[in-house]
Each structure stands twice: as structure tokens, then as C-alpha cells.
PDB file of N, CA and C in Angstrom:
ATOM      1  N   UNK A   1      27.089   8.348  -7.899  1.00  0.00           N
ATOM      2  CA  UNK A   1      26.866   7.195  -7.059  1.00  0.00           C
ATOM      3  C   UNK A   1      28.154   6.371  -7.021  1.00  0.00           C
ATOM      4  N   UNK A   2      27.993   5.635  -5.653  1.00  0.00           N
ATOM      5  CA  UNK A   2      29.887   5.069  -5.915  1.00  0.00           C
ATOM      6  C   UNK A   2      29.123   3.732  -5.607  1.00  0.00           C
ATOM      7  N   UNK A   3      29.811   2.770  -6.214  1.00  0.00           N
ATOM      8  CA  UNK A   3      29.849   1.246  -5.764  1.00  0.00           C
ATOM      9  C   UNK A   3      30.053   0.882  -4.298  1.00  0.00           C
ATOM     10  N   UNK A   4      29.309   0.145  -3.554  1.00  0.00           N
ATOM     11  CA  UNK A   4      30.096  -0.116  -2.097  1.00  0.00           C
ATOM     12  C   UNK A   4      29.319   0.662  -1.635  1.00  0.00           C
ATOM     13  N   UNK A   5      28.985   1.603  -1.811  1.00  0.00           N
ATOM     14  CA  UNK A   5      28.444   2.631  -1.022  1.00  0.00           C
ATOM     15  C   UNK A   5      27.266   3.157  -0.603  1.00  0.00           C
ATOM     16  N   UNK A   6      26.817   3.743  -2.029  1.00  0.00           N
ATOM     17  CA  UNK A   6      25.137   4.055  -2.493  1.00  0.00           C
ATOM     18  C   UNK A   6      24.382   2.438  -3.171  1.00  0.00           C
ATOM     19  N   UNK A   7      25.119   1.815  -3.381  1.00  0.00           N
ATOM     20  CA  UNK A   7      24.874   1.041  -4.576  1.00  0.00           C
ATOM     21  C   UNK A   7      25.571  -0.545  -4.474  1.00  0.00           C
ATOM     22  N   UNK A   8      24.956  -1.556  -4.819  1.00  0.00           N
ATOM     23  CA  UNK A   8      25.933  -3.305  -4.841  1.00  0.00           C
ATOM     24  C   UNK A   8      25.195  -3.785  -6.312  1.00  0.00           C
ATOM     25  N   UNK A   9      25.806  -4.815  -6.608  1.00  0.00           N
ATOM     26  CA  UNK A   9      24.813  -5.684  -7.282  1.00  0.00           C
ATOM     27  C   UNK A   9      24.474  -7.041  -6.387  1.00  0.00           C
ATOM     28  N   UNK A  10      23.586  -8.008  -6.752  1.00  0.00           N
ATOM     29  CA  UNK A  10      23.786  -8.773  -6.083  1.00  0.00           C
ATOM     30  C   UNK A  10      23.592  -9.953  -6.825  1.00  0.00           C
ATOM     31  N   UNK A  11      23.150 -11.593  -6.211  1.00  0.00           N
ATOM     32  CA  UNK A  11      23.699 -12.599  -7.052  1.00  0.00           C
ATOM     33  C   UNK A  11      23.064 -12.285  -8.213  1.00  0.00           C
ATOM     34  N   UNK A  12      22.025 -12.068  -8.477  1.00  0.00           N
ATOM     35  CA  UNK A  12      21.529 -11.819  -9.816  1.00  0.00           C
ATOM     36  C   UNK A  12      21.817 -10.905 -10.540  1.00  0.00           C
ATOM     37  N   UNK A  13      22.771  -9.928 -10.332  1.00  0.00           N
ATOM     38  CA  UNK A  13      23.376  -8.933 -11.332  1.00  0.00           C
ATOM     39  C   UNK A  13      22.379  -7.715 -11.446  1.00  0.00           C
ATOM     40  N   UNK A  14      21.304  -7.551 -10.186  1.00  0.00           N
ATOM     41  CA  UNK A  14      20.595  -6.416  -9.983  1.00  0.00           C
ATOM     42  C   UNK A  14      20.995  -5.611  -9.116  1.00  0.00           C
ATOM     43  N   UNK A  15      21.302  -3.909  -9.594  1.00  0.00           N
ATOM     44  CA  UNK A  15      21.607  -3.174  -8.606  1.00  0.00           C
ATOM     45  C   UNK A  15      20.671  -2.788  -7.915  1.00  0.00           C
ATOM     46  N   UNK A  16      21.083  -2.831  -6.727  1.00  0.00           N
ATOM     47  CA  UNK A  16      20.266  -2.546  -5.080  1.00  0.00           C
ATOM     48  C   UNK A  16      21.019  -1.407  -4.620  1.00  0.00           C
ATOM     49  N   UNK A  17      20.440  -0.522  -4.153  1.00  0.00           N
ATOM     50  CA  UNK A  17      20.363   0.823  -3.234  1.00  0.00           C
ATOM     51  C   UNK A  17      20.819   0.271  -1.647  1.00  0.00           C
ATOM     52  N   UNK A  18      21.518   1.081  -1.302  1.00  0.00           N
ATOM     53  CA  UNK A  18      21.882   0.877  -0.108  1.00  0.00           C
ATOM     54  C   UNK A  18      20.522   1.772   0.974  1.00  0.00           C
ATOM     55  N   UNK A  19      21.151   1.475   2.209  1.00  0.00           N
ATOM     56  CA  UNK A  19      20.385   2.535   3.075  1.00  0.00           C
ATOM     57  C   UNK A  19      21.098   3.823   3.139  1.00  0.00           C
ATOM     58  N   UNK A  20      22.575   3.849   2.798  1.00  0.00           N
ATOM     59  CA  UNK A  20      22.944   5.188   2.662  1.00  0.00           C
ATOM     60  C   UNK A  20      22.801   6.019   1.525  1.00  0.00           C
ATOM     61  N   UNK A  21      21.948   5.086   0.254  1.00  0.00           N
ATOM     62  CA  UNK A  21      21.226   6.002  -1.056  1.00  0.00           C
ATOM     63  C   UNK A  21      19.891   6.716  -0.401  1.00  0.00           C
ATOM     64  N   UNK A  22      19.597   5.760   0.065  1.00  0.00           N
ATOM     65  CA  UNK A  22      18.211   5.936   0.185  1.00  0.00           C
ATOM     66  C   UNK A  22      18.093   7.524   1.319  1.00  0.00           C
ATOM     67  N   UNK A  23      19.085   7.501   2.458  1.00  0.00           N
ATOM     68  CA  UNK A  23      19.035   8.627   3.076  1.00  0.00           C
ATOM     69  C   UNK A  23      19.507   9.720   2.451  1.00  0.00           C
ATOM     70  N   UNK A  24      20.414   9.507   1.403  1.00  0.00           N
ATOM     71  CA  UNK A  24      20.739  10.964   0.707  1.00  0.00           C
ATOM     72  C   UNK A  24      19.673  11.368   0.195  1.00  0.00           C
ATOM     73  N   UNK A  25      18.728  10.179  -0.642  1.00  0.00           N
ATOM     74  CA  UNK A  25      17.973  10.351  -1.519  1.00  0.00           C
ATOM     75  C   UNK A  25      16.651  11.595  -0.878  1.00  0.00           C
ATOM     76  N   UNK A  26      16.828  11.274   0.531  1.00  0.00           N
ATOM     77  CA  UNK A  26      15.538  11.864   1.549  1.00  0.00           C
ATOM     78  C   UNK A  26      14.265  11.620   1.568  1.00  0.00           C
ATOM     79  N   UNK A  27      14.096  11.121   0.904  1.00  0.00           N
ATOM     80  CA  UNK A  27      11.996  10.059   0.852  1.00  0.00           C
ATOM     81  C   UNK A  27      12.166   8.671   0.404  1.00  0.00           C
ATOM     82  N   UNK A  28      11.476   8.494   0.687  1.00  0.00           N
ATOM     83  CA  UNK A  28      10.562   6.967   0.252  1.00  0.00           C
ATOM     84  C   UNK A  28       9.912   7.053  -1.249  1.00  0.00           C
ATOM     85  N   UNK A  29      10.402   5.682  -2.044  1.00  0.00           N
ATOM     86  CA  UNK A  29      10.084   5.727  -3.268  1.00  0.00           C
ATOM     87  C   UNK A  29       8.702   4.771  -2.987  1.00  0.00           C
ATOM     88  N   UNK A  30       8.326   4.623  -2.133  1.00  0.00           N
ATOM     89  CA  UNK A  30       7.498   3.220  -2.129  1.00  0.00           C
ATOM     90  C   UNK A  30       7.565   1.698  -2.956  1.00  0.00           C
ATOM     91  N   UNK A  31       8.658   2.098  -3.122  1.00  0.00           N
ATOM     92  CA  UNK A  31       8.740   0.469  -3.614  1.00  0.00           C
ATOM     93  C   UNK A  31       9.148  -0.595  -3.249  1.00  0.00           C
ATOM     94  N   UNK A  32       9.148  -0.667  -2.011  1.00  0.00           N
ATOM     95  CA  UNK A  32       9.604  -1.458  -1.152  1.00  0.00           C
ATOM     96  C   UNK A  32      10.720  -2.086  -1.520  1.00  0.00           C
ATOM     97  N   UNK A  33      12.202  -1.527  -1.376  1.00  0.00           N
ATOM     98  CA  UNK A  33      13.449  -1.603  -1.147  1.00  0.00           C
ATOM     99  C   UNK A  33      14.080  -1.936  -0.064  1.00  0.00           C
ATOM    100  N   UNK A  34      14.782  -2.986  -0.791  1.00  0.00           N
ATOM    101  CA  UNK A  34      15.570  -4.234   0.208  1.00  0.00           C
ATOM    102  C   UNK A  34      16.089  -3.465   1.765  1.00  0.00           C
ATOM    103  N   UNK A  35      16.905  -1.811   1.572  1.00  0.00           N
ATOM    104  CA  UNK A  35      17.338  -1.574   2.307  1.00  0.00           C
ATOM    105  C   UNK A  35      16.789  -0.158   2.946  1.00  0.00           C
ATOM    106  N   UNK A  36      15.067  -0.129   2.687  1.00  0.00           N
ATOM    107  CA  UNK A  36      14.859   1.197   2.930  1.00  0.00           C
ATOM    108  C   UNK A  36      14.637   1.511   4.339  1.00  0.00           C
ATOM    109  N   UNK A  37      15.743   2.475   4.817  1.00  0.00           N
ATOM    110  CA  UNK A  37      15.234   2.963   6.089  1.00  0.00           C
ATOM    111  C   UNK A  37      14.199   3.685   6.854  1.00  0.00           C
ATOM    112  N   UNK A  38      12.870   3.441   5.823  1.00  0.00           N
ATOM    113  CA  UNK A  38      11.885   4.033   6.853  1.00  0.00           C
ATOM    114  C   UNK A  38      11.275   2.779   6.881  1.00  0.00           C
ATOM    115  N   UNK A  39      11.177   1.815   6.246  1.00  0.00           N
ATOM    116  CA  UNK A  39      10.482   0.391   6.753  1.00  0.00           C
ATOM    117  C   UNK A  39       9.217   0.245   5.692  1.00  0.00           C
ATOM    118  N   UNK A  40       9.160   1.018   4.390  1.00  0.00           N
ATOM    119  CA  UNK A  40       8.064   0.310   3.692  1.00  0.00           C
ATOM    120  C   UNK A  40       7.909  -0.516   3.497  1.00  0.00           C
ATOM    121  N   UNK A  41       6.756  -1.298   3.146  1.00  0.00           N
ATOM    122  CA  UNK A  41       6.302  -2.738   2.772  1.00  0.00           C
ATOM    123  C   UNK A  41       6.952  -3.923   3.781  1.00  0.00           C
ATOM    124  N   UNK A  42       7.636  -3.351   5.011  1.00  0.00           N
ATOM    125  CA  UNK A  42       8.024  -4.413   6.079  1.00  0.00           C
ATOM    126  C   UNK A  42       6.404  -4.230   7.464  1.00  0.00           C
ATOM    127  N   UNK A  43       6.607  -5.652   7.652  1.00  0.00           N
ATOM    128  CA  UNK A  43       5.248  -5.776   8.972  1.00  0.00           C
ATOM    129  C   UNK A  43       5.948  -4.609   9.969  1.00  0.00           C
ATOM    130  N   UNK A  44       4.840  -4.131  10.915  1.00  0.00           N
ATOM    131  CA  UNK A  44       4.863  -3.534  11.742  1.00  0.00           C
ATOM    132  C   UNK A  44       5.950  -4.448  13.126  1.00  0.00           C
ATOM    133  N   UNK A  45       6.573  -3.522  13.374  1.00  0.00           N
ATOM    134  CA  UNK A  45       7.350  -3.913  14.412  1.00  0.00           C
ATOM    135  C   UNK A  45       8.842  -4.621  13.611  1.00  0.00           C
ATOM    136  N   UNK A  46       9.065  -4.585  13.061  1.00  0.00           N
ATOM    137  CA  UNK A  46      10.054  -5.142  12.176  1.00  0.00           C
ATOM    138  C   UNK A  46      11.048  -4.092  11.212  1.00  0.00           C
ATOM    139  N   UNK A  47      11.117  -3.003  12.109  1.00  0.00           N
ATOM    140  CA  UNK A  47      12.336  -2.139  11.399  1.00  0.00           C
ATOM    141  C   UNK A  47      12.799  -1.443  12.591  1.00  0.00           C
ATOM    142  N   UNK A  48      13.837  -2.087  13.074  1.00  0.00           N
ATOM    143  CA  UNK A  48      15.245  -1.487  14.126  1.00  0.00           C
ATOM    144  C   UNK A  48      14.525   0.288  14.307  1.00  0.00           C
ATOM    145  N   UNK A  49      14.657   0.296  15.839  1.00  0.00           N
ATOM    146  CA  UNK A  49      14.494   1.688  16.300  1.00  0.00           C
ATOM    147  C   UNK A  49      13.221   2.261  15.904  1.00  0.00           C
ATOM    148  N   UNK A  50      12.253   1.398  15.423  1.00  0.00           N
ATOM    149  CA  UNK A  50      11.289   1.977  15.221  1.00  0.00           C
ATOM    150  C   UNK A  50       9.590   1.601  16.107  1.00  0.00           C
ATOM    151  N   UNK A  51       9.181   2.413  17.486  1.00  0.00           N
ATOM    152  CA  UNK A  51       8.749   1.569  18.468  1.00  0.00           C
ATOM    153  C   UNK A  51       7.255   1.278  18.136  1.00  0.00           C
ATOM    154  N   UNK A  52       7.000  -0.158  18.675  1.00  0.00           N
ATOM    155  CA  UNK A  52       5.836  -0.887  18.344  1.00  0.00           C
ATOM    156  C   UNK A  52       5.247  -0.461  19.343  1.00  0.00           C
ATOM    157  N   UNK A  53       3.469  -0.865  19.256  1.00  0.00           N
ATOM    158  CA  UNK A  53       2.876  -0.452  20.132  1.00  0.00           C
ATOM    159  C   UNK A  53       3.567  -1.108  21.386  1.00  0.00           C
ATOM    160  N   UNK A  54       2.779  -0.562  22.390  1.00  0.00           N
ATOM    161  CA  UNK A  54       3.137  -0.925  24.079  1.00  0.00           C
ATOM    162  C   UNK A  54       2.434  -2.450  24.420  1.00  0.00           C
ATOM    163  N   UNK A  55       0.854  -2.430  23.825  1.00  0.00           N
ATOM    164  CA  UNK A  55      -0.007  -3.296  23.864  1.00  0.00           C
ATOM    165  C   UNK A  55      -0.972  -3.339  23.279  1.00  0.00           C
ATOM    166  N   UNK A  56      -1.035  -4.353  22.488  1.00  0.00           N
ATOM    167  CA  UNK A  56      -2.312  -4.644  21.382  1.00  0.00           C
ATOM    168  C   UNK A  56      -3.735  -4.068  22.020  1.00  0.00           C
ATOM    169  N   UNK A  57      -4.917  -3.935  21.073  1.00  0.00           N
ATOM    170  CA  UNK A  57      -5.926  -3.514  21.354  1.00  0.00           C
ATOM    171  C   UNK A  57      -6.773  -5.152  21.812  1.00  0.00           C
ATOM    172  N   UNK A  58      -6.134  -6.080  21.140  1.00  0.00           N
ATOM    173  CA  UNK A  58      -6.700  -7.193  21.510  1.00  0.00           C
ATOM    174  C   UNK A  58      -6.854  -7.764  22.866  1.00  0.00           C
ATOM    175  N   UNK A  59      -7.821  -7.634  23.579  1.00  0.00           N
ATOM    176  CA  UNK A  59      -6.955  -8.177  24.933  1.00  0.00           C
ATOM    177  C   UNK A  59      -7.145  -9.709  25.194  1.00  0.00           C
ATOM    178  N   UNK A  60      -6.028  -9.654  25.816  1.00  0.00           N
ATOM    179  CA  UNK A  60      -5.431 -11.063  26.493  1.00  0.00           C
ATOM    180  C   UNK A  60      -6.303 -11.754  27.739  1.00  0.00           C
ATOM    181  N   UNK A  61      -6.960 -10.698  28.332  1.00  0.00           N
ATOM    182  CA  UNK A  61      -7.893 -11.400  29.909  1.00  0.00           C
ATOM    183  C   UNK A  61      -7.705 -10.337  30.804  1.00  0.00           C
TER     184      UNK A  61
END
């Protein structure tokens, strides 16, 4: 693992995974990680490139 790269610390002196660990890594740990690129534990519609529904089931009128 290289610094900068796979890996930072941050203000608290905890190392965090990048999104380019996480894609080498190839799955989801489920632990909802700061930088995980498949979007665990983030709300729906809230991870870049990833498409939300068209239109809620709720309707509007």
C-alpha cells in the first residue's frame, strides 16, 4: 500500500482507504467507508454516476 494513494490519515490520525484501495480491493467491505465506490451506507441517489429512479412511486397528481 503506498501513502497518497491507497491510503491518507486524516485529522485524527486514522487511516482511511482511498477509492483507489477500495477498487483494487474489488468488493465492498460493508462498512461504510468514507470513500467507497459502490455507495454503501450512502442515501439513494447520492453516489456520482449512479442513476436514480426516473420517478418516485409516490405520485404527485
Amino acid at each position: 500500500m503506498i501513502e497518497g494513494i491507497d491510503f491518507y490519515f486524516n485529522e485524527d490520525g486514522l487511516m482511511v482507504f482511498t477509492e483507489a484501495y477500495h477498487r483494487k480491493r474489488g468488493t465492498c467491505c460493508k462498512n461504510k467507508c468514507r470513500h467507497c465506490p459502490w455507495g454503501y451506507g450512502r442515501k439513494k441517489g447520492s453516489v456520482p454516476g449512479v442513476p436514480t429512479s426516473v420517478k418516485s412511486d409516490k405520485g404527485d397528481g
